[in-house]
PDB file of N, CA and C in Angstrom:
ATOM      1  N   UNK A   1     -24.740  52.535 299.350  1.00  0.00           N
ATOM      2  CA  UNK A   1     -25.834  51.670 299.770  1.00  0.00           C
ATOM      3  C   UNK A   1     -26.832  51.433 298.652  1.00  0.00           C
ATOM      4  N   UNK A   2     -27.222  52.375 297.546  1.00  0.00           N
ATOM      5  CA  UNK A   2     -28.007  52.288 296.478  1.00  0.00           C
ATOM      6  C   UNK A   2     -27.427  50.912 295.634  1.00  0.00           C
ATOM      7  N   UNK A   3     -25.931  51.437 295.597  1.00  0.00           N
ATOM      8  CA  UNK A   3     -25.691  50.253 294.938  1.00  0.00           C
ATOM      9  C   UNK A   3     -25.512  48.671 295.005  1.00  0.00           C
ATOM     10  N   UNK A   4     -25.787  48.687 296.322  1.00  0.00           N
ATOM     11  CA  UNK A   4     -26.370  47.338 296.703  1.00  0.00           C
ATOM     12  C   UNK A   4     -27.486  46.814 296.576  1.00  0.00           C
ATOM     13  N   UNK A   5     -28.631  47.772 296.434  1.00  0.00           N
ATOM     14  CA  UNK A   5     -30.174  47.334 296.648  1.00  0.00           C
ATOM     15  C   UNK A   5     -29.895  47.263 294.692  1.00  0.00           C
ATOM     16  N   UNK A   6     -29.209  47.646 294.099  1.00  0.00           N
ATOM     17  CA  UNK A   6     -28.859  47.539 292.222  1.00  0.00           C
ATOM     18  C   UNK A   6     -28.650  45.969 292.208  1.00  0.00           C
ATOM     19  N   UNK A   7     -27.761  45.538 292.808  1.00  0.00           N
ATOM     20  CA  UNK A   7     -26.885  44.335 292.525  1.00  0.00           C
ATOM     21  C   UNK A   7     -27.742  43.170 293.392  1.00  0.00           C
ATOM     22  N   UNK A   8     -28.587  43.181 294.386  1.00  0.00           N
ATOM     23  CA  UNK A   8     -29.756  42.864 295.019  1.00  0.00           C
ATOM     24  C   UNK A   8     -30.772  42.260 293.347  1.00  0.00           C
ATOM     25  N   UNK A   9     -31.205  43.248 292.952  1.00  0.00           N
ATOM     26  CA  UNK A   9     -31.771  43.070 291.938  1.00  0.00           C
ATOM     27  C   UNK A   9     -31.141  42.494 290.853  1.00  0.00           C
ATOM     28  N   UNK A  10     -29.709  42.539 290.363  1.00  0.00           N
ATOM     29  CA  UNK A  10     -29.868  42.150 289.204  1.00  0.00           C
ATOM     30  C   UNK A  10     -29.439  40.455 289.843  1.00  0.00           C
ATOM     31  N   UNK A  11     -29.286  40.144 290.817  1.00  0.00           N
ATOM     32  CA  UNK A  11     -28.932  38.981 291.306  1.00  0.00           C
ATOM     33  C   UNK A  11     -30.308  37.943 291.040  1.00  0.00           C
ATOM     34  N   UNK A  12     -31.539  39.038 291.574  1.00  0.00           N
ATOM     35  CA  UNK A  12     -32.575  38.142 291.425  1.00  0.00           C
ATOM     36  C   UNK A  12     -33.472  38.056 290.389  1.00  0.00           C
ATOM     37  N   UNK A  13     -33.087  38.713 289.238  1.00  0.00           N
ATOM     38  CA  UNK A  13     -33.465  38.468 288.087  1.00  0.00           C
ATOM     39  C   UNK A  13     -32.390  37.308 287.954  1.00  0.00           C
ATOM     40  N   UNK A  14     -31.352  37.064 287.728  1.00  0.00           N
ATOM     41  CA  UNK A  14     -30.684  36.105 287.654  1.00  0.00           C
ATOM     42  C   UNK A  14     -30.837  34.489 288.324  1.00  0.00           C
ATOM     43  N   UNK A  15     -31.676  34.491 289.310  1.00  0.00           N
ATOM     44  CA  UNK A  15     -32.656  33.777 290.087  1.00  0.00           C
ATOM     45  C   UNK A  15     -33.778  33.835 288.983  1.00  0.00           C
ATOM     46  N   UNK A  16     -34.371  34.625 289.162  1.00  0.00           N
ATOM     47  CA  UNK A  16     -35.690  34.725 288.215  1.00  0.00           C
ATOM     48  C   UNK A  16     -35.464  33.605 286.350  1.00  0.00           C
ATOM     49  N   UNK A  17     -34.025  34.255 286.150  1.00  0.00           N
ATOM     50  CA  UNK A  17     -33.745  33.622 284.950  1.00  0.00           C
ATOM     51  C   UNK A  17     -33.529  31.857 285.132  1.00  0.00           C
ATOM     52  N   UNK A  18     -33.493  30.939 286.058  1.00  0.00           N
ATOM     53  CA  UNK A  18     -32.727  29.917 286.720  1.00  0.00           C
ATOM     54  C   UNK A  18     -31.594  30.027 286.439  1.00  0.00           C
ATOM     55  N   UNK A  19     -30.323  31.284 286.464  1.00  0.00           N
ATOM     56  CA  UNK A  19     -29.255  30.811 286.600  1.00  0.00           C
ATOM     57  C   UNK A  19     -28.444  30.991 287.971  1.00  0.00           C
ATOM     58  N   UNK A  20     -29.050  30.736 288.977  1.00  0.00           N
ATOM     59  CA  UNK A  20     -28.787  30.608 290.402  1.00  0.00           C
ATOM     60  C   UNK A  20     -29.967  30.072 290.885  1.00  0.00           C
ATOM     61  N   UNK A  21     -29.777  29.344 291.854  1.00  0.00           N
ATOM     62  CA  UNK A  21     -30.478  28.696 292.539  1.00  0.00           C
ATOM     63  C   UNK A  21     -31.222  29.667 294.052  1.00  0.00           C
ATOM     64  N   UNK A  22     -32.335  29.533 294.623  1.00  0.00           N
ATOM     65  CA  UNK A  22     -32.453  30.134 295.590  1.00  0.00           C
ATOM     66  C   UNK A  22     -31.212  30.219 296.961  1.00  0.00           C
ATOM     67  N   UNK A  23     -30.730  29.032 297.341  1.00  0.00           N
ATOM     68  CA  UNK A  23     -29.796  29.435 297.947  1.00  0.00           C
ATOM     69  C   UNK A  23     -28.219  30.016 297.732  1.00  0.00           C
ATOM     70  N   UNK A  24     -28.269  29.963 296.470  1.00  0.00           N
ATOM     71  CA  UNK A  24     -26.591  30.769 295.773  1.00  0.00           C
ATOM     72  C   UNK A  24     -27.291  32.792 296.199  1.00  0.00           C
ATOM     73  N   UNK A  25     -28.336  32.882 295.444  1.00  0.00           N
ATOM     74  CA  UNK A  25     -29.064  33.957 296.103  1.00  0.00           C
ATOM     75  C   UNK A  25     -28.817  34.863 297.402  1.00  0.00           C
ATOM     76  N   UNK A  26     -29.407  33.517 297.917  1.00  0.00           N
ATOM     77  CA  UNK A  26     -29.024  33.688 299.804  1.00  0.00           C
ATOM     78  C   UNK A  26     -28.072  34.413 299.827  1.00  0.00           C
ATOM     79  N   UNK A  27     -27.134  33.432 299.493  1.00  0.00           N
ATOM     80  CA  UNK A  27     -25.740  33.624 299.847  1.00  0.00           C
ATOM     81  C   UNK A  27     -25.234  34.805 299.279  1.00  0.00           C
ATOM     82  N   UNK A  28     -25.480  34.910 298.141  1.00  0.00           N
ATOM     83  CA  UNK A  28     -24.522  36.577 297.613  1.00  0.00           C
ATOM     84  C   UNK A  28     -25.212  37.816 297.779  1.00  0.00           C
ATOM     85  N   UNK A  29     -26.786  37.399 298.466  1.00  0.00           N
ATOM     86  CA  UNK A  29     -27.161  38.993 299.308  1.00  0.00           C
ATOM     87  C   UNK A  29     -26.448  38.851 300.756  1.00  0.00           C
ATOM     88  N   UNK A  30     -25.895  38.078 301.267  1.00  0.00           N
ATOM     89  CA  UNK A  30     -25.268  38.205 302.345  1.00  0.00           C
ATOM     90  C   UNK A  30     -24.106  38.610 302.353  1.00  0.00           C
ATOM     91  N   UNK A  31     -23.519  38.246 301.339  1.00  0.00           N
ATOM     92  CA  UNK A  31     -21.893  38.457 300.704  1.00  0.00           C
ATOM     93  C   UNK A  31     -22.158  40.282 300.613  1.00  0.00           C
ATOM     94  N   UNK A  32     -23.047  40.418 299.403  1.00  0.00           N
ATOM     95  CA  UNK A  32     -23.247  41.882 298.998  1.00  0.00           C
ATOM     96  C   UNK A  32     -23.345  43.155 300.554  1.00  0.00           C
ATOM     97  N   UNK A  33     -24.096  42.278 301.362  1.00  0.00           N
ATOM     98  CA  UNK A  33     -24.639  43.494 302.622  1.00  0.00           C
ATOM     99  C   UNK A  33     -23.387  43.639 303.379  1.00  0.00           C
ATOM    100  N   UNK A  34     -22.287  43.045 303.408  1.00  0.00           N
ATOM    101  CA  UNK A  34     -21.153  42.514 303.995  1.00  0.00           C
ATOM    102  C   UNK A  34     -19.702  43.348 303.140  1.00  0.00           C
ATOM    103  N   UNK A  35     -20.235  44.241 301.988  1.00  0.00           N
ATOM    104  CA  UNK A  35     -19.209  44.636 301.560  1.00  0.00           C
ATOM    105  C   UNK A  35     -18.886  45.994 302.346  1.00  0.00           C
ATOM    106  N   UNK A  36     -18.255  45.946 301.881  1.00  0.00           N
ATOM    107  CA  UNK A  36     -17.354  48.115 302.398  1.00  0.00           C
ATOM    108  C   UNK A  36     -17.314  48.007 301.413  1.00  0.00           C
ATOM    109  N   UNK A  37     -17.306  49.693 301.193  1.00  0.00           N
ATOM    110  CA  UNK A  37     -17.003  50.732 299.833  1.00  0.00           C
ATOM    111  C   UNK A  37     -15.716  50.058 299.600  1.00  0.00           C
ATOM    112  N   UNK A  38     -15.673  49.366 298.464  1.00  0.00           N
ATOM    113  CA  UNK A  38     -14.476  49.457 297.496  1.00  0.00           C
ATOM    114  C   UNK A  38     -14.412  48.203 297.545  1.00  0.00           C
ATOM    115  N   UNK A  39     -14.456  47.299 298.474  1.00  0.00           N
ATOM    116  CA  UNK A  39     -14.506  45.096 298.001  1.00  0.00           C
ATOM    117  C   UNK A  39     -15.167  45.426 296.911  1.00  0.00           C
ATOM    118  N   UNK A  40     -16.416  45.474 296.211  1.00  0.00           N
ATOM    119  CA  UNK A  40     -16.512  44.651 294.999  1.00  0.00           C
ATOM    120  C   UNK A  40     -16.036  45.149 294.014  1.00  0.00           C
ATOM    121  N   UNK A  41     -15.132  46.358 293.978  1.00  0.00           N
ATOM    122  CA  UNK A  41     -14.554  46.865 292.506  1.00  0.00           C
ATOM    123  C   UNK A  41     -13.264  46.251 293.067  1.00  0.00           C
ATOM    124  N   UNK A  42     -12.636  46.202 294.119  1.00  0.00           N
ATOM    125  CA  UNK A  42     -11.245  45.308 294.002  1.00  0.00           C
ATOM    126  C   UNK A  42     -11.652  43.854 293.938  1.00  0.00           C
ATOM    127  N   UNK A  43     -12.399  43.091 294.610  1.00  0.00           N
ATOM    128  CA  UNK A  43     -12.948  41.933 293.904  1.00  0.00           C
ATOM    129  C   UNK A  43     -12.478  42.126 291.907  1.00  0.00           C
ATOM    130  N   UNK A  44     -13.731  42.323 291.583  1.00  0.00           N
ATOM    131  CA  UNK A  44     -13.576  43.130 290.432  1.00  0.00           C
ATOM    132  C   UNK A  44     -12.386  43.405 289.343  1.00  0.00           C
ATOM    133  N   UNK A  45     -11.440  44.026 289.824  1.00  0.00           N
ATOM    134  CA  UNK A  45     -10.287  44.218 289.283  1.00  0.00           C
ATOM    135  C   UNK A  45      -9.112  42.971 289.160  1.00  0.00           C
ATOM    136  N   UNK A  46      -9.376  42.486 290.525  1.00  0.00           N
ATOM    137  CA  UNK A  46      -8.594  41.468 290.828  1.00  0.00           C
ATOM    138  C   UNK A  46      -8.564  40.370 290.902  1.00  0.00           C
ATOM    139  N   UNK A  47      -8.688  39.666 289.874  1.00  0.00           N
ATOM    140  CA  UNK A  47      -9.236  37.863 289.529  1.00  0.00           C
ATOM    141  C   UNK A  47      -7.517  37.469 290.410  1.00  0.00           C
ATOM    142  N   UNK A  48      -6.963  37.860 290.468  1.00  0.00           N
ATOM    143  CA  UNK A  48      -4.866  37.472 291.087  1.00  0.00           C
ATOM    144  C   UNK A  48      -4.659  39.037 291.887  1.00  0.00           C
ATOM    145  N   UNK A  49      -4.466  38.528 292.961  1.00  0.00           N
ATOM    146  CA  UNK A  49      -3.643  39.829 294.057  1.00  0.00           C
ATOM    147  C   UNK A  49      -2.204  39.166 294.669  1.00  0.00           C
ATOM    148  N   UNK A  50      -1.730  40.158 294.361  1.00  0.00           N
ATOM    149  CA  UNK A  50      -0.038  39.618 294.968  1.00  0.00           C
ATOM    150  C   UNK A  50       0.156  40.721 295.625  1.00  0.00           C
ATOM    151  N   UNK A  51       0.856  40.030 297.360  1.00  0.00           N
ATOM    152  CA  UNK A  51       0.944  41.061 298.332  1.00  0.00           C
ATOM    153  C   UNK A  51       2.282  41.129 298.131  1.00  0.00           C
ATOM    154  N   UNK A  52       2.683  42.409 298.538  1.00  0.00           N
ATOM    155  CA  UNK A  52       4.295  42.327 299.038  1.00  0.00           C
ATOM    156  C   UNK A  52       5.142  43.140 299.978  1.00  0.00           C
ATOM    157  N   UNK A  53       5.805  42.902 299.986  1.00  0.00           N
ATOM    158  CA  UNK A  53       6.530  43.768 301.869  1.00  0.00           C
ATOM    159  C   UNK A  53       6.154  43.446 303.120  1.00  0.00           C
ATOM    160  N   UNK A  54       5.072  42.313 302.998  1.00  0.00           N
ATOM    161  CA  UNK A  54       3.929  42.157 304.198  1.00  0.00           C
ATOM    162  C   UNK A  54       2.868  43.060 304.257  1.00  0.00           C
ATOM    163  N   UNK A  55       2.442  43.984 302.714  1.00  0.00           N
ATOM    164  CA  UNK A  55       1.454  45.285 302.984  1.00  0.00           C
ATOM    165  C   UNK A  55       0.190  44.011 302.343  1.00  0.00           C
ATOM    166  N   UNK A  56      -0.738  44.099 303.200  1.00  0.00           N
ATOM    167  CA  UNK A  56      -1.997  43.438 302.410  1.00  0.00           C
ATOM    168  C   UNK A  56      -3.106  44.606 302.308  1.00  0.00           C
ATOM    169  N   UNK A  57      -4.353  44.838 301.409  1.00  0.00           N
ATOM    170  CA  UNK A  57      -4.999  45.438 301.849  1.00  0.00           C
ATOM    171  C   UNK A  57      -6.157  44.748 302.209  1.00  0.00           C
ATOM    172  N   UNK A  58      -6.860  45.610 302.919  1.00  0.00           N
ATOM    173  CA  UNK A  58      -8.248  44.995 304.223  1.00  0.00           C
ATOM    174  C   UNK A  58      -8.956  44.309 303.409  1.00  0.00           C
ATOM    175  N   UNK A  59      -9.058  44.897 302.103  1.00  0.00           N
ATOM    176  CA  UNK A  59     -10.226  43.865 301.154  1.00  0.00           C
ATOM    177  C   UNK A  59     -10.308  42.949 300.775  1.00  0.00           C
ATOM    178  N   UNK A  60      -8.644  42.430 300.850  1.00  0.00           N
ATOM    179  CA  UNK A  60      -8.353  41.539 300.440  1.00  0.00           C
ATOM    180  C   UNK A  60      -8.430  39.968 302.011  1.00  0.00           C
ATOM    181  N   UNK A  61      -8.439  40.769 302.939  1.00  0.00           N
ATOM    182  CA  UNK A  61      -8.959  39.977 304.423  1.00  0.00           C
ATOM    183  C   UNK A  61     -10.184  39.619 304.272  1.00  0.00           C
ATOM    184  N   UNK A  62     -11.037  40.383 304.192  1.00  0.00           N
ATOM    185  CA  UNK A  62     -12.810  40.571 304.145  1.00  0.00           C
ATOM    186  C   UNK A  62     -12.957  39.509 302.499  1.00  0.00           C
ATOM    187  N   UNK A  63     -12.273  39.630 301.812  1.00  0.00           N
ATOM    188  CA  UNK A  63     -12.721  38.862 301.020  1.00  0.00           C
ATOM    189  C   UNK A  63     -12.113  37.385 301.081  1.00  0.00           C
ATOM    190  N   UNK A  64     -11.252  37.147 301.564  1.00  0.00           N
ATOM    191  CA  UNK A  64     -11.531  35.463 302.216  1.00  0.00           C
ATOM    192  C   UNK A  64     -12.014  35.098 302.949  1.00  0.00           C
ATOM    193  N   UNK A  65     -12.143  35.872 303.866  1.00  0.00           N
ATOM    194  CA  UNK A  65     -12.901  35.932 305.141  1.00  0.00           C
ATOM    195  C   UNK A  65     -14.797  35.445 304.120  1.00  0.00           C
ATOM    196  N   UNK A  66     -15.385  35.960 303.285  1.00  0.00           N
ATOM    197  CA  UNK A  66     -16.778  35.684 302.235  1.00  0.00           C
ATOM    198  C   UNK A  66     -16.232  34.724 301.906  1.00  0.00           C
ATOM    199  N   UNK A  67     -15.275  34.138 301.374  1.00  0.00           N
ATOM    200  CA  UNK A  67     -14.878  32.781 300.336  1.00  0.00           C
ATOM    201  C   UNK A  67     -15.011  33.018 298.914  1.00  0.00           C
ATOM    202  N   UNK A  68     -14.947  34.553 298.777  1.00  0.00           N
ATOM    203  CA  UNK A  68     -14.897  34.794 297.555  1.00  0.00           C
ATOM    204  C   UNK A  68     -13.201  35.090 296.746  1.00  0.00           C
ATOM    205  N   UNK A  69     -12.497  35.228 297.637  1.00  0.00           N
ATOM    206  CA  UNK A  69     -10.867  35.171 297.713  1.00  0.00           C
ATOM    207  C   UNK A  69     -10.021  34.163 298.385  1.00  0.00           C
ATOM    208  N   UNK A  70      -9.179  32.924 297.589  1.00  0.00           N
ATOM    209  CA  UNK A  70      -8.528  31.962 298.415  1.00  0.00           C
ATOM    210  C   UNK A  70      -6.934  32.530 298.289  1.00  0.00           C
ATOM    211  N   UNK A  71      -6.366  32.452 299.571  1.00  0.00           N
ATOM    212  CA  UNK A  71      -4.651  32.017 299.492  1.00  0.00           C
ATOM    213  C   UNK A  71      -4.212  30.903 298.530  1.00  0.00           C
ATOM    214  N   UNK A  72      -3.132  31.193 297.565  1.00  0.00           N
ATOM    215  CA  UNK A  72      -3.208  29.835 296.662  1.00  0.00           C
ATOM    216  C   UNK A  72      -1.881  29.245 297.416  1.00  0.00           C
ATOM    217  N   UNK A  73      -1.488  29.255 298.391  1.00  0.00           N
ATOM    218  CA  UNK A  73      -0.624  28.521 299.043  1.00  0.00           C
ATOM    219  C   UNK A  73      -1.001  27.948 299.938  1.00  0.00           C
ATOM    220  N   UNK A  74      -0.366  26.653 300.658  1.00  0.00           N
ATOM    221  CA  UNK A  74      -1.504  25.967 301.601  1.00  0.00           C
ATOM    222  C   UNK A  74      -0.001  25.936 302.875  1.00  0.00           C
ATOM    223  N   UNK A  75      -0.202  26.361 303.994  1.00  0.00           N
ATOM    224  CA  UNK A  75       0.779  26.828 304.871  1.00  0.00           C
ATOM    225  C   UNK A  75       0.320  25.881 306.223  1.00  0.00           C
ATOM    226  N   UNK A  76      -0.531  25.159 306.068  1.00  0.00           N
ATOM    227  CA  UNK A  76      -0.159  24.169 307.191  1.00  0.00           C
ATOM    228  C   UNK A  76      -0.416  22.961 307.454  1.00  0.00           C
ATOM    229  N   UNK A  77       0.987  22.073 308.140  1.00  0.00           N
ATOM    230  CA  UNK A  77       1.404  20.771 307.910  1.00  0.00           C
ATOM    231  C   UNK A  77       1.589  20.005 309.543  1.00  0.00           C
ATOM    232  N   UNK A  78       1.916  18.980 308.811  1.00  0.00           N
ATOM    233  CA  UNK A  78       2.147  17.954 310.212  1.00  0.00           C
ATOM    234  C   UNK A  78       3.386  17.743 309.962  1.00  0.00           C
ATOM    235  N   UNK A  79       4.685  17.938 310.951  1.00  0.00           N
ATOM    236  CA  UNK A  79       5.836  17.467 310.247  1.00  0.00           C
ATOM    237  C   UNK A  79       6.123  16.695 311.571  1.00  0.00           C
ATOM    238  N   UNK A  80       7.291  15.385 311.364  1.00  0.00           N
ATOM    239  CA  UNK A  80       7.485  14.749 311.710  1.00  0.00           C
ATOM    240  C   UNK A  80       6.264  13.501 312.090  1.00  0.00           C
ATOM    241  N   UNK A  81       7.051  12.606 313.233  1.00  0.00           N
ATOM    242  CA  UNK A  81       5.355  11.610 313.616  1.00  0.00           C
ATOM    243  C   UNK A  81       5.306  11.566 315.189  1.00  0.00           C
ATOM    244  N   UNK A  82       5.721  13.090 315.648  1.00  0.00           N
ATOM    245  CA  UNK A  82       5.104  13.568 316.764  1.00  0.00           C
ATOM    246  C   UNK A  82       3.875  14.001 316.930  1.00  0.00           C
ATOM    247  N   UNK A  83       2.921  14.220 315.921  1.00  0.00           N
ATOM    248  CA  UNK A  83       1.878  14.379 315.999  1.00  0.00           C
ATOM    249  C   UNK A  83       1.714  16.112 316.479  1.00  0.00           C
ATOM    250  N   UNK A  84       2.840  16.678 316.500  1.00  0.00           N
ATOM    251  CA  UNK A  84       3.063  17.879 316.572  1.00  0.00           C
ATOM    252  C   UNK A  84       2.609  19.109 314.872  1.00  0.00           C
ATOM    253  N   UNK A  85       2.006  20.047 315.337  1.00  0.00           N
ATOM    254  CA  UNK A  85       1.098  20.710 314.078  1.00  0.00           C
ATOM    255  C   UNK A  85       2.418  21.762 314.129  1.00  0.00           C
ATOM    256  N   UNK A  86       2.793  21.857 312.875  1.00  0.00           N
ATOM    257  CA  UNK A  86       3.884  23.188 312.242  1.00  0.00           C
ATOM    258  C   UNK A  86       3.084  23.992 311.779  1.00  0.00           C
ATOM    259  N   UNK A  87       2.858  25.199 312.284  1.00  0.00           N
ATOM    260  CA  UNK A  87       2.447  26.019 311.794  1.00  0.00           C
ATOM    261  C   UNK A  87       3.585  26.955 310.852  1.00  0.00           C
ATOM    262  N   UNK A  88       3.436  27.076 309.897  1.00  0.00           N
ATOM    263  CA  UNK A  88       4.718  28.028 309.105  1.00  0.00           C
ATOM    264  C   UNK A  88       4.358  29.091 308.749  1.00  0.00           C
ATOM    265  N   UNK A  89       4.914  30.061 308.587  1.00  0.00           N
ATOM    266  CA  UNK A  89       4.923  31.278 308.461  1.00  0.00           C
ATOM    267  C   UNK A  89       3.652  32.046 307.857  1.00  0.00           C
ATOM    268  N   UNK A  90       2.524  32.406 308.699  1.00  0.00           N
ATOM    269  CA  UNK A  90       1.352  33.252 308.157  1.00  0.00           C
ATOM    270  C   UNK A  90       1.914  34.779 307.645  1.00  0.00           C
ATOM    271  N   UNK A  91       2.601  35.094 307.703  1.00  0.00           N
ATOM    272  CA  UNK A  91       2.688  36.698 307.023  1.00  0.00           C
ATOM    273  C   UNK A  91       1.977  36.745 306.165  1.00  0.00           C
ATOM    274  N   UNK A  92       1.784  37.680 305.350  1.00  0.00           N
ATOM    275  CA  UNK A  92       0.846  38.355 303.807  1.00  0.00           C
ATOM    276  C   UNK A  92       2.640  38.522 303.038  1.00  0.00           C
ATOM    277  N   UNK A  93       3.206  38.726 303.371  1.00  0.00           N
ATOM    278  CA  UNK A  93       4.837  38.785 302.606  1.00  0.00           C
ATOM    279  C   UNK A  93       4.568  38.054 301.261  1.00  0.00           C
ATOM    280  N   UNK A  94       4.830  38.477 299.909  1.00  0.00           N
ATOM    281  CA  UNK A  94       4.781  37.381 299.036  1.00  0.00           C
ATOM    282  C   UNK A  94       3.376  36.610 298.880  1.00  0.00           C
ATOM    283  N   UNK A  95       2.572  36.595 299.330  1.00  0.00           N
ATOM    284  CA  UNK A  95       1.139  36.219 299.563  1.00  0.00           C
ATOM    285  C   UNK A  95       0.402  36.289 298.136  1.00  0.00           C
ATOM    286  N   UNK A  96       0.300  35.189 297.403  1.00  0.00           N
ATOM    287  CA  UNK A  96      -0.889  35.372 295.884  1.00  0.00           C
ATOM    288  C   UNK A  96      -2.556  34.904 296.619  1.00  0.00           C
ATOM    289  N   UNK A  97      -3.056  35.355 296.260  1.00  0.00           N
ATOM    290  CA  UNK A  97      -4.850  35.203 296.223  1.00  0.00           C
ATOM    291  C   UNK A  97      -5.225  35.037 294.825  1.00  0.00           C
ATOM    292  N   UNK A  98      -6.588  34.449 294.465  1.00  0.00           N
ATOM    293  CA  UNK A  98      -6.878  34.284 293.895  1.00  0.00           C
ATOM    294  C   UNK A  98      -8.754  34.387 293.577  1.00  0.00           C
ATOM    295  N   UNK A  99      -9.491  34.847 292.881  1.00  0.00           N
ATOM    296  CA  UNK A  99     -10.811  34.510 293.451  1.00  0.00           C
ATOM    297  C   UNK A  99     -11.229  33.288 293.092  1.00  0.00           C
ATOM    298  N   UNK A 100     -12.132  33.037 294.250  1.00  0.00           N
ATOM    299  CA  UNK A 100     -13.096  31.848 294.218  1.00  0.00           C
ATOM    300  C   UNK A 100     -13.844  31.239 292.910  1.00  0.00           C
ATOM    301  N   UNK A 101     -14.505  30.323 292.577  1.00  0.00           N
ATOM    302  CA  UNK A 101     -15.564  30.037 291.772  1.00  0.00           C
ATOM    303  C   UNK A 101     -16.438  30.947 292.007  1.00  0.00           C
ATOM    304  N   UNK A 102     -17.001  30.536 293.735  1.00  0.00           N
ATOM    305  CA  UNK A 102     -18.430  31.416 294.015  1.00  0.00           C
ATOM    306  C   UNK A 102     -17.844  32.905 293.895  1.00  0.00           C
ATOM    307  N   UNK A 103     -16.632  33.689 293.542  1.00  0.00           N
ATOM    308  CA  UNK A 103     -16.013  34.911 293.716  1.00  0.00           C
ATOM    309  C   UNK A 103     -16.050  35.114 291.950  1.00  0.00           C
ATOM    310  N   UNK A 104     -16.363  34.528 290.849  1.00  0.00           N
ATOM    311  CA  UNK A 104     -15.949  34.679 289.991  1.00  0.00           C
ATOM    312  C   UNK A 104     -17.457  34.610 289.136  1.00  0.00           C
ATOM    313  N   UNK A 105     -18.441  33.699 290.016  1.00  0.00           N
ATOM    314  CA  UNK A 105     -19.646  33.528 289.729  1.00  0.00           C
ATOM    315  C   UNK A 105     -20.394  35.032 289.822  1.00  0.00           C
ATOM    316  N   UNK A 106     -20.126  35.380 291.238  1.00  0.00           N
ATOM    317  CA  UNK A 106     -20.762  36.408 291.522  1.00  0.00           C
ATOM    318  C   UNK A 106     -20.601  37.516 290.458  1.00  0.00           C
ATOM    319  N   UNK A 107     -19.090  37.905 290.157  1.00  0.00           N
ATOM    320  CA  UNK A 107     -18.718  39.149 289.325  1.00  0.00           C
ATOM    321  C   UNK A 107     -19.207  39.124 288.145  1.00  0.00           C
ATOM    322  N   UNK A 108     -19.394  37.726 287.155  1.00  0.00           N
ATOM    323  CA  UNK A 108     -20.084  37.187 286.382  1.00  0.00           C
ATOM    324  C   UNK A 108     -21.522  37.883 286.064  1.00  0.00           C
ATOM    325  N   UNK A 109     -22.042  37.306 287.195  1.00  0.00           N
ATOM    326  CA  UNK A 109     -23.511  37.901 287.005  1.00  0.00           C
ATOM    327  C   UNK A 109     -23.664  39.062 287.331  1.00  0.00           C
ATOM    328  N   UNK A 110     -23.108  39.957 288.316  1.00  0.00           N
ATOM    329  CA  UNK A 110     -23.096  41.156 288.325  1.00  0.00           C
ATOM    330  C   UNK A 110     -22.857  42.326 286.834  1.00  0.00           C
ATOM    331  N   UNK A 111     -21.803  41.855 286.469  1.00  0.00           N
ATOM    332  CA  UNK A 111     -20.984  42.364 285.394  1.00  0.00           C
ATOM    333  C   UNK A 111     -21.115  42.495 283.758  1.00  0.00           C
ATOM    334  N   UNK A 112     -22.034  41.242 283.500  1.00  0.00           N
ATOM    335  CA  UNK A 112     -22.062  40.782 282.383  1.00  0.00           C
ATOM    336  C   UNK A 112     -23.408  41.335 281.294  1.00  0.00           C
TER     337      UNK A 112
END
């Protein structure tokens, strides 16, 4: 928890500096209060996560779930002109992620 009220601060010196805007701010003390022990060092580590066997880990949920981690595959379509929605296969199997801008921004200023 200390180390949130750390990253709190160096966020808003980073505000303070204009290189975030008040609401980017907002947003990554909400992101920050929202972590569990261990998202921002796997954030962190992991600019590319590749799942496999179908094993994902939770951080990697919680962090798309912020928008700081995207699926780089896009899994759903309209097929045919039934107007019928295909949903295709959600597993984590084979699954790449990737982080965000705002996921890459954040570690940025945290980090640097």
């Amino acid at each position: 928890s200390y180390d949130k009220a750390r990253y709190l601060a160096i966020l808003y010196l980073a505000y303070l500096d204009l290189k975030i805007d008040w609401v980017e701010f907002c947003k990554y003390s909400e992101v920050i209060d929202r972590f569990l022990p261990g998202d921002l060092e796997f954030l962190k580590e992991n600019p590319v996560y590749q799942t496999e066997n179908g094993i994902s880990s939770d951080n990697i949920l919680r962090l798309v779930a912020q928008g700081l981690v995207i699926d780089e595959e896009k899994n759903i379509g309209i097929k045919g002109l039934t107007g019928t929605l295909d949903l295709n296969d959600f597993s984590l199997n084979g699954r790449r992620y990737k982080r965000t801008e705002f996921g890459d921004k954040l570690i940025y200023h945290l980090f640097s």
